[in-house]
Structures are given as C-alpha cells and as structure tokens.
C-alpha atoms as a PDB file:
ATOM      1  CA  UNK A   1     -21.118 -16.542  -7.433  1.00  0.00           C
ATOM      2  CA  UNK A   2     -20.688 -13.164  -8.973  1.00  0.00           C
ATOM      3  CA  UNK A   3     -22.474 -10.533  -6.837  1.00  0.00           C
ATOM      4  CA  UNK A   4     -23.736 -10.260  -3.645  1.00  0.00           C
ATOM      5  CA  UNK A   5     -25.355  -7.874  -0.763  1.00  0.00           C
ATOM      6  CA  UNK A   6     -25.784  -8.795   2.551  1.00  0.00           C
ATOM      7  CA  UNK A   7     -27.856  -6.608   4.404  1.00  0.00           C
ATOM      8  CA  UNK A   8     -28.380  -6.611   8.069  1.00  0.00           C
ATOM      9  CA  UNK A   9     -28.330  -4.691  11.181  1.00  0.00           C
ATOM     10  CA  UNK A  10     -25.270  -4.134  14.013  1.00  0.00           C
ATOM     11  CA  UNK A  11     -24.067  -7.488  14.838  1.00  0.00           C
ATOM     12  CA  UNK A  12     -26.654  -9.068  12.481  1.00  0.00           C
ATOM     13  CA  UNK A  13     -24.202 -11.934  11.436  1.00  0.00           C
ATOM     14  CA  UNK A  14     -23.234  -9.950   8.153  1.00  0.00           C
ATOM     15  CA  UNK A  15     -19.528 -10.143   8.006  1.00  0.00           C
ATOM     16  CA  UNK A  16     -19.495 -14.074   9.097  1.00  0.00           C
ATOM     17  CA  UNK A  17     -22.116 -14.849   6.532  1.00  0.00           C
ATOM     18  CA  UNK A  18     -19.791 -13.500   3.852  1.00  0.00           C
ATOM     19  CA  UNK A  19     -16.798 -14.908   5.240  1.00  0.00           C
ATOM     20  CA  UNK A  20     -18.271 -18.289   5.288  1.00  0.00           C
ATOM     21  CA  UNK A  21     -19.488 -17.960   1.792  1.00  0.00           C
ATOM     22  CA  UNK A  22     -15.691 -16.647   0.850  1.00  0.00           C
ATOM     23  CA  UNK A  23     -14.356 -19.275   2.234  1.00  0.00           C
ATOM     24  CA  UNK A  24     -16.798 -21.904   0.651  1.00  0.00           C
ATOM     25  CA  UNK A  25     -16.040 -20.142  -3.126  1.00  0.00           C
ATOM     26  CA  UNK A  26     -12.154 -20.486  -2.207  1.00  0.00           C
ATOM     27  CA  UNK A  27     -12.540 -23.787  -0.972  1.00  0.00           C
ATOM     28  CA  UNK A  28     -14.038 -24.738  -4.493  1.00  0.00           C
ATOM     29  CA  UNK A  29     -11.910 -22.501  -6.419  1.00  0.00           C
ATOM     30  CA  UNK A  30      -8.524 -22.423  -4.790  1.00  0.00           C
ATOM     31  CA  UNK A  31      -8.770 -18.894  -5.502  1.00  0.00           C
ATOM     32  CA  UNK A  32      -7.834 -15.897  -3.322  1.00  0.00           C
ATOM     33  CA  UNK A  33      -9.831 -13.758  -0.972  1.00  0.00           C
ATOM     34  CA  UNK A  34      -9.414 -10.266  -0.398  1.00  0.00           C
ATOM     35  CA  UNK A  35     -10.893  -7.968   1.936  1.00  0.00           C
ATOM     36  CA  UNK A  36     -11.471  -4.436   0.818  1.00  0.00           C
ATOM     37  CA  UNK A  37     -12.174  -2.279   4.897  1.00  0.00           C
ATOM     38  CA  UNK A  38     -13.478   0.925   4.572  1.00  0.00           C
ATOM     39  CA  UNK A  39     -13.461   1.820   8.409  1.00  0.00           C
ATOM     40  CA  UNK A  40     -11.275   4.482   9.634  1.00  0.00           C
ATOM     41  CA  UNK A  41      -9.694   4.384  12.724  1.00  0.00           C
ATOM     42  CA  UNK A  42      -6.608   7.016  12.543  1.00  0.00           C
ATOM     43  CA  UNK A  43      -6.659   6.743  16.620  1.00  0.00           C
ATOM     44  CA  UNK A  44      -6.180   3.152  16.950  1.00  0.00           C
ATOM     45  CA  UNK A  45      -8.195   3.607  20.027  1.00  0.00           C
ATOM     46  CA  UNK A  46     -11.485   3.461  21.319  1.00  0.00           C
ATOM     47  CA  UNK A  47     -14.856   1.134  19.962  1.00  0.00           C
ATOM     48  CA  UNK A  48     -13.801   1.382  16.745  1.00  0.00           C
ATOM     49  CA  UNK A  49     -10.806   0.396  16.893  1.00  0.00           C
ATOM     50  CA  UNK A  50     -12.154  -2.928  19.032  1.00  0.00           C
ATOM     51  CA  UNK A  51     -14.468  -3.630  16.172  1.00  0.00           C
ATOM     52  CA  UNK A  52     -11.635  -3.268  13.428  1.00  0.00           C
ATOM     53  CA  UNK A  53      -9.814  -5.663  15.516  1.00  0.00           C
ATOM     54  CA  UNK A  54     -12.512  -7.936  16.146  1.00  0.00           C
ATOM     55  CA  UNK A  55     -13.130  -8.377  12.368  1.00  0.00           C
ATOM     56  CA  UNK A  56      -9.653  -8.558  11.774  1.00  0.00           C
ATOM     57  CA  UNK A  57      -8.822 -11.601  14.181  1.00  0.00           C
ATOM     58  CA  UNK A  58     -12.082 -13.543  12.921  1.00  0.00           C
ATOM     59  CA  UNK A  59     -10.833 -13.594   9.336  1.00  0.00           C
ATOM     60  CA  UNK A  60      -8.418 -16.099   8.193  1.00  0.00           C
ATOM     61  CA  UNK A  61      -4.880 -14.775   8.273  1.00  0.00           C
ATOM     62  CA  UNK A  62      -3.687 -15.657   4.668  1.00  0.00           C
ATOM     63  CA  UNK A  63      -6.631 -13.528   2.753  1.00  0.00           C
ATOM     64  CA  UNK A  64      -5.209 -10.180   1.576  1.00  0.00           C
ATOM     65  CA  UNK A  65      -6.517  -6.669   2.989  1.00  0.00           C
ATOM     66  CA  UNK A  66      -6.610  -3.427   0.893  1.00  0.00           C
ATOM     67  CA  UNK A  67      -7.949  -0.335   3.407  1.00  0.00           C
ATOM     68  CA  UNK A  68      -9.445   2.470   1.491  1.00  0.00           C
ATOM     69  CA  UNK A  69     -12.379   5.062   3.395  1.00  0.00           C
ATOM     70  CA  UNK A  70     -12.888   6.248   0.161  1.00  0.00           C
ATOM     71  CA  UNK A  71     -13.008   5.946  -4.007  1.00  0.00           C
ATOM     72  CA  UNK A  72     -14.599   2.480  -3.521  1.00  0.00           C
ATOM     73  CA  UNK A  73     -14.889   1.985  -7.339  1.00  0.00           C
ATOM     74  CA  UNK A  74     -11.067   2.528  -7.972  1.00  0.00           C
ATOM     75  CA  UNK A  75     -10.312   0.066  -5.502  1.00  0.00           C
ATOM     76  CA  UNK A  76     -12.622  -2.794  -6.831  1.00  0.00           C
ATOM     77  CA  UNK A  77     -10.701  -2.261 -10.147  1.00  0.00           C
ATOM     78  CA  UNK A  78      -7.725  -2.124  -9.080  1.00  0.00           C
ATOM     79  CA  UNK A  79      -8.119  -5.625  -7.393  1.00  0.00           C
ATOM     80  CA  UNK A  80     -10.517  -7.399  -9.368  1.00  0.00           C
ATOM     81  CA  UNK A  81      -9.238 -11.038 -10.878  1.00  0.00           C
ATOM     82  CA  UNK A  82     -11.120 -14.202 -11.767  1.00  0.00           C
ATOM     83  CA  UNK A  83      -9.153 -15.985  -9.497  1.00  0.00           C
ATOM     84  CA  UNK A  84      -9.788 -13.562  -6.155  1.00  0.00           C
ATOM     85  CA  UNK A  85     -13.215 -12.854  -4.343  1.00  0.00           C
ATOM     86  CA  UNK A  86     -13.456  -9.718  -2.984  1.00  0.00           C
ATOM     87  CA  UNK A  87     -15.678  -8.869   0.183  1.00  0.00           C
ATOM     88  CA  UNK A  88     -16.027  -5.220   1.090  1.00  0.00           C
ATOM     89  CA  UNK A  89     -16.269  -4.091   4.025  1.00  0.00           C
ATOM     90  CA  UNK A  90     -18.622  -1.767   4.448  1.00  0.00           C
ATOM     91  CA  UNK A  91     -20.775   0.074   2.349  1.00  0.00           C
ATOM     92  CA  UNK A  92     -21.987   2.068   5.070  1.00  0.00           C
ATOM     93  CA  UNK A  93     -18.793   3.201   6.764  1.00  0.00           C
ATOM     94  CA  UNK A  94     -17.672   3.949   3.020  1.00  0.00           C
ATOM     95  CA  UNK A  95     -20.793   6.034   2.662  1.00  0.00           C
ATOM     96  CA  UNK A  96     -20.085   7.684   5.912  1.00  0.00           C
ATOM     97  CA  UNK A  97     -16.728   8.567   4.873  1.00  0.00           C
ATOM     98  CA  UNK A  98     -17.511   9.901   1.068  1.00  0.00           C
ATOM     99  CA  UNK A  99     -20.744  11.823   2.518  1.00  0.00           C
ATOM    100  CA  UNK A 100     -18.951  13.628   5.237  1.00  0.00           C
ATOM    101  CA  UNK A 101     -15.625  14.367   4.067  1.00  0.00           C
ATOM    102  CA  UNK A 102     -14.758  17.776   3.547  1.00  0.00           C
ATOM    103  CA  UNK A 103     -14.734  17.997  -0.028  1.00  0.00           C
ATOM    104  CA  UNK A 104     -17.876  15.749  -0.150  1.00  0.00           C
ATOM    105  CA  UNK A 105     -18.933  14.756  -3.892  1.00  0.00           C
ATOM    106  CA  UNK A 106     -21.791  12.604  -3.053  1.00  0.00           C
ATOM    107  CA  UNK A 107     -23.640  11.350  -5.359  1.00  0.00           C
ATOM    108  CA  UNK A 108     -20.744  10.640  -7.781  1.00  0.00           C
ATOM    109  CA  UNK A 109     -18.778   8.221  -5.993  1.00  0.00           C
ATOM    110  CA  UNK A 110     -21.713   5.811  -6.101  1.00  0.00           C
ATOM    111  CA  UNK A 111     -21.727   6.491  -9.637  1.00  0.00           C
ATOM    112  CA  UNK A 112     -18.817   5.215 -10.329  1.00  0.00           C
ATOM    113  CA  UNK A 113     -18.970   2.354  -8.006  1.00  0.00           C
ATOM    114  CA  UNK A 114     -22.775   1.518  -9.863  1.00  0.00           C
ATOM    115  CA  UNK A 115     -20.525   1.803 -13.134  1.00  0.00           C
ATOM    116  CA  UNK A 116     -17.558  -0.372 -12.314  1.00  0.00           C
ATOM    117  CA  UNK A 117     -19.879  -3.708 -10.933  1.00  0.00           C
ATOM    118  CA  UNK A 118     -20.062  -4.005 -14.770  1.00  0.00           C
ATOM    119  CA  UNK A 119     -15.937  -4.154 -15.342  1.00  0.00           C
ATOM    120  CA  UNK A 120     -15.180  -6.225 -12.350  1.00  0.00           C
ATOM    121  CA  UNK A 121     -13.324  -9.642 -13.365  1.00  0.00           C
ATOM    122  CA  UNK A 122     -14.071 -11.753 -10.372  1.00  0.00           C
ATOM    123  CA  UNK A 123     -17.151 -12.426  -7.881  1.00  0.00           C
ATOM    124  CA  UNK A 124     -17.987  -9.431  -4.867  1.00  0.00           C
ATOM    125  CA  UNK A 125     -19.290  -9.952  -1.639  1.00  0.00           C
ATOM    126  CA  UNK A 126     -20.765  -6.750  -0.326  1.00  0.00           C
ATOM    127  CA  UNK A 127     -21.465  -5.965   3.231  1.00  0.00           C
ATOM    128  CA  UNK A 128     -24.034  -3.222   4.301  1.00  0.00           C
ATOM    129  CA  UNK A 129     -26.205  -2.040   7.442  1.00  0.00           C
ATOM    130  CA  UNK A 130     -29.637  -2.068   7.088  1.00  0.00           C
ATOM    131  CA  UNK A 131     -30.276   1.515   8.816  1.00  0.00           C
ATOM    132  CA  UNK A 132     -34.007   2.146   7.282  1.00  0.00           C
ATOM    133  CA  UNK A 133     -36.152  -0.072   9.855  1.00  0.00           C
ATOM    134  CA  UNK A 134     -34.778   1.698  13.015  1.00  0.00           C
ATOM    135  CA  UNK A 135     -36.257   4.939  14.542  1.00  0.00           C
ATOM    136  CA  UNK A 136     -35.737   8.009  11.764  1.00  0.00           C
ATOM    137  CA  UNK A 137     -33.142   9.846  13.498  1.00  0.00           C
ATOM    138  CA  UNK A 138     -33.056  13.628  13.960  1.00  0.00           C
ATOM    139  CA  UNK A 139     -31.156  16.141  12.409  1.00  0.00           C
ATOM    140  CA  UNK A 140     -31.095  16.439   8.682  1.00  0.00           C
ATOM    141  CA  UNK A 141     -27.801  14.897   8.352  1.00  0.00           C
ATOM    142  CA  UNK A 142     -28.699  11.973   9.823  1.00  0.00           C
ATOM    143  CA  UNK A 143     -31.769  11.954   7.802  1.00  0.00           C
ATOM    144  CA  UNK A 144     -29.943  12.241   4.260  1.00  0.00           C
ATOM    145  CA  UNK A 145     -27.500   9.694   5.477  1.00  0.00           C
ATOM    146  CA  UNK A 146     -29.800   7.198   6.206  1.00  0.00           C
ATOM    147  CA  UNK A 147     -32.028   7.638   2.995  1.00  0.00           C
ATOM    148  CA  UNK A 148     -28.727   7.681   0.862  1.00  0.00           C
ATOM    149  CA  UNK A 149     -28.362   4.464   2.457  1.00  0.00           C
ATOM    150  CA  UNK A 150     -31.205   2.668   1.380  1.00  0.00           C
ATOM    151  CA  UNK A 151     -30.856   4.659  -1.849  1.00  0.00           C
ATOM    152  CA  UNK A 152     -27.411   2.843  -2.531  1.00  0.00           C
ATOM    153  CA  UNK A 153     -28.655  -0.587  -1.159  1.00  0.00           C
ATOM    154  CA  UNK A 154     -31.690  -0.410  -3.729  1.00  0.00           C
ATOM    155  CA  UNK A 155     -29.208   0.811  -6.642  1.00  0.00           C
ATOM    156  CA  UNK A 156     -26.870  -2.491  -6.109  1.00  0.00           C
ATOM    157  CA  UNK A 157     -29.715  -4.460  -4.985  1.00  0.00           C
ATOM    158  CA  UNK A 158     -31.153  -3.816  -8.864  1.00  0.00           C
ATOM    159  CA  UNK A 159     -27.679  -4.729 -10.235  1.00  0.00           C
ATOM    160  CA  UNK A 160     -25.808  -7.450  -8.147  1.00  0.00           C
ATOM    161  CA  UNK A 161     -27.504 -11.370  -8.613  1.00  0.00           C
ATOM    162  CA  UNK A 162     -27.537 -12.063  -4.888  1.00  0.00           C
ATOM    163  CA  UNK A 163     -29.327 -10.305  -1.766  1.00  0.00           C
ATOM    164  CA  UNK A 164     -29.416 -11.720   1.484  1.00  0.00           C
ATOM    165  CA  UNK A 165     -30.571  -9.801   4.653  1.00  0.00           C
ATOM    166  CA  UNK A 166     -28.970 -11.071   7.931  1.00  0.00           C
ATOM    167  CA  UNK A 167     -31.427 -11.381  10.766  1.00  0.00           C
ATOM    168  CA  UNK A 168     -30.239 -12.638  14.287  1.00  0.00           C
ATOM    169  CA  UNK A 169     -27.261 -14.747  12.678  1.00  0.00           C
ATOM    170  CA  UNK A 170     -29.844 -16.512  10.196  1.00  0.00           C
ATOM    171  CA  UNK A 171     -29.844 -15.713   6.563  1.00  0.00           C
ATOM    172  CA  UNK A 172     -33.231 -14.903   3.972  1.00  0.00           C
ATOM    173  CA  UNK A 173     -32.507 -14.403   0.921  1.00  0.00           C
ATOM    174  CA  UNK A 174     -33.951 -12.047  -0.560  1.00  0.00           C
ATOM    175  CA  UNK A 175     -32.672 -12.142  -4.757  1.00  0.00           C
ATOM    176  CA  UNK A 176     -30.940 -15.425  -5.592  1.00  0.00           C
END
C-alpha cells in the first residue's frame, strides 16, 4: 500500500473504509497511523462539530492526529515515515478551506500537494467527496468549487496506485 483515494458521497462509508484498511496495514506492519483532519470547527458547536466528533470517537484512540485547514502538502511532509500511514481527512473540506480563505491562492496549493505525493516516505490514505454526480448547484462559486473538485480528484487519481469509490458502505475499485 502506497497511495490511495477513496471517493464517495456524504456518509458513503469513506472514512471507515480507510480506517479499516489503516488498521489492516498496521496490523501487518506494527506501524503507526496518523490522521491528518482538515475540518474546521473554531465554534465547537453545531453539525460540524457532531461530525468532527463522530469521526473522532470511531477512530482508535492510540493513532496520532495532526489538524491543519490548510497547506496540505507541508503537512504530509512534515509527517511522512515508512513506519506511519497517514489518512487525510478530507480533501474536500481542505479544498473548501484553501478556495475560500481570504487570501485564496488556489490553484497552487494543489500544486504543491500534486508535487509532494512524490517525496512522501510512507503509504497515504486519502479521503474525498464525490460532489460531480449530484445536481450542478447554482451560483458560480459553487460551480468552480465543485469542478475544482473533480479537477483535484482526477489530478491524484492519475498519480496515486489505488482508487476506490464508496457506494452505500460497499467498495469498487476503481485503479488497483
């Protein structure tokens, strides 16, 4: 195991397909897993913060937890070892918060993360929502997010070894 995408919709089964598959590689390896979460939640309060917790409790307690909204790529180098699998947590909430932050930069932040899957050490799980097969929504915002989206889903799609879309808890792979 190297690199993988999971793709899926809200509540697809994403995040316990690549905890199971974490916990098979440590199982094997006795290596470490760490969890890189992008959400934000500065609040504490409200549905995010349920689903933050919800993830949270249905992880396994010893695995390590780095929170960064942003500068994904920095992050995966920082923490990248042979001996630790990192799942992150999402793309799509990181997108979120690089695309709409006030001194936006988009595209290059997914530049550098394309650029560091080649310097990572150890394997990657990545977790991302599958937004493209839903009604287009309006407002040109919305628009751009979605289609830089599926624009960053086909970029590490082309580069990772493994793609698996999530569909009602059930895995297809898609790249193996």
């Amino acid at each position: 195991m190297s690199q993988q995408l999971i793709l899926g919709g809200a509540r697809s089964g994403k995040s316990r397909l690549a905890q199971t598959r974490a916990q098979q590689w440590q199982t094997q390896t006795g290596g470490e897993v760490m969890v890189i979460a992008t959400a934000e939640n500065h609040s504490g309060e409200g549905s995010m913060a349920a689903r933050i917790a919800h993830h949270q409790a249905n992880r396994p307690a010893h695995w390590l937890t780095v929170e960064t909204s942003r500068d994904l790529a920095a992050a995966l180098l920082e923490n990248s070892r042979v001996d630790r699998l990192i799942v992150v947590d999402c793309l799509t909430l990181w997108l979120a918060n690089e695309m709409f932050a006030d001194n936006s930069s988009w595209p290059h932040p997914k530049q550098a993360l394309l650029e560091a899957l080649a310097q990572l050490n150890g394997p990657v799980i990545f977790i991302g929502n599958e937004l493209g097969q839903a009604v287009v929504p309006l407002g040109q915002d919305n628009r751009n997010f979605v289609d830089e989206c599926g624009w960053l889903h086909q970029a590490l799609a082309q580069r990772v070894n493994q793609v698996t879309l999530t569909v009602a808890g059930l895995p297809v792979e898609l790249k193996r």
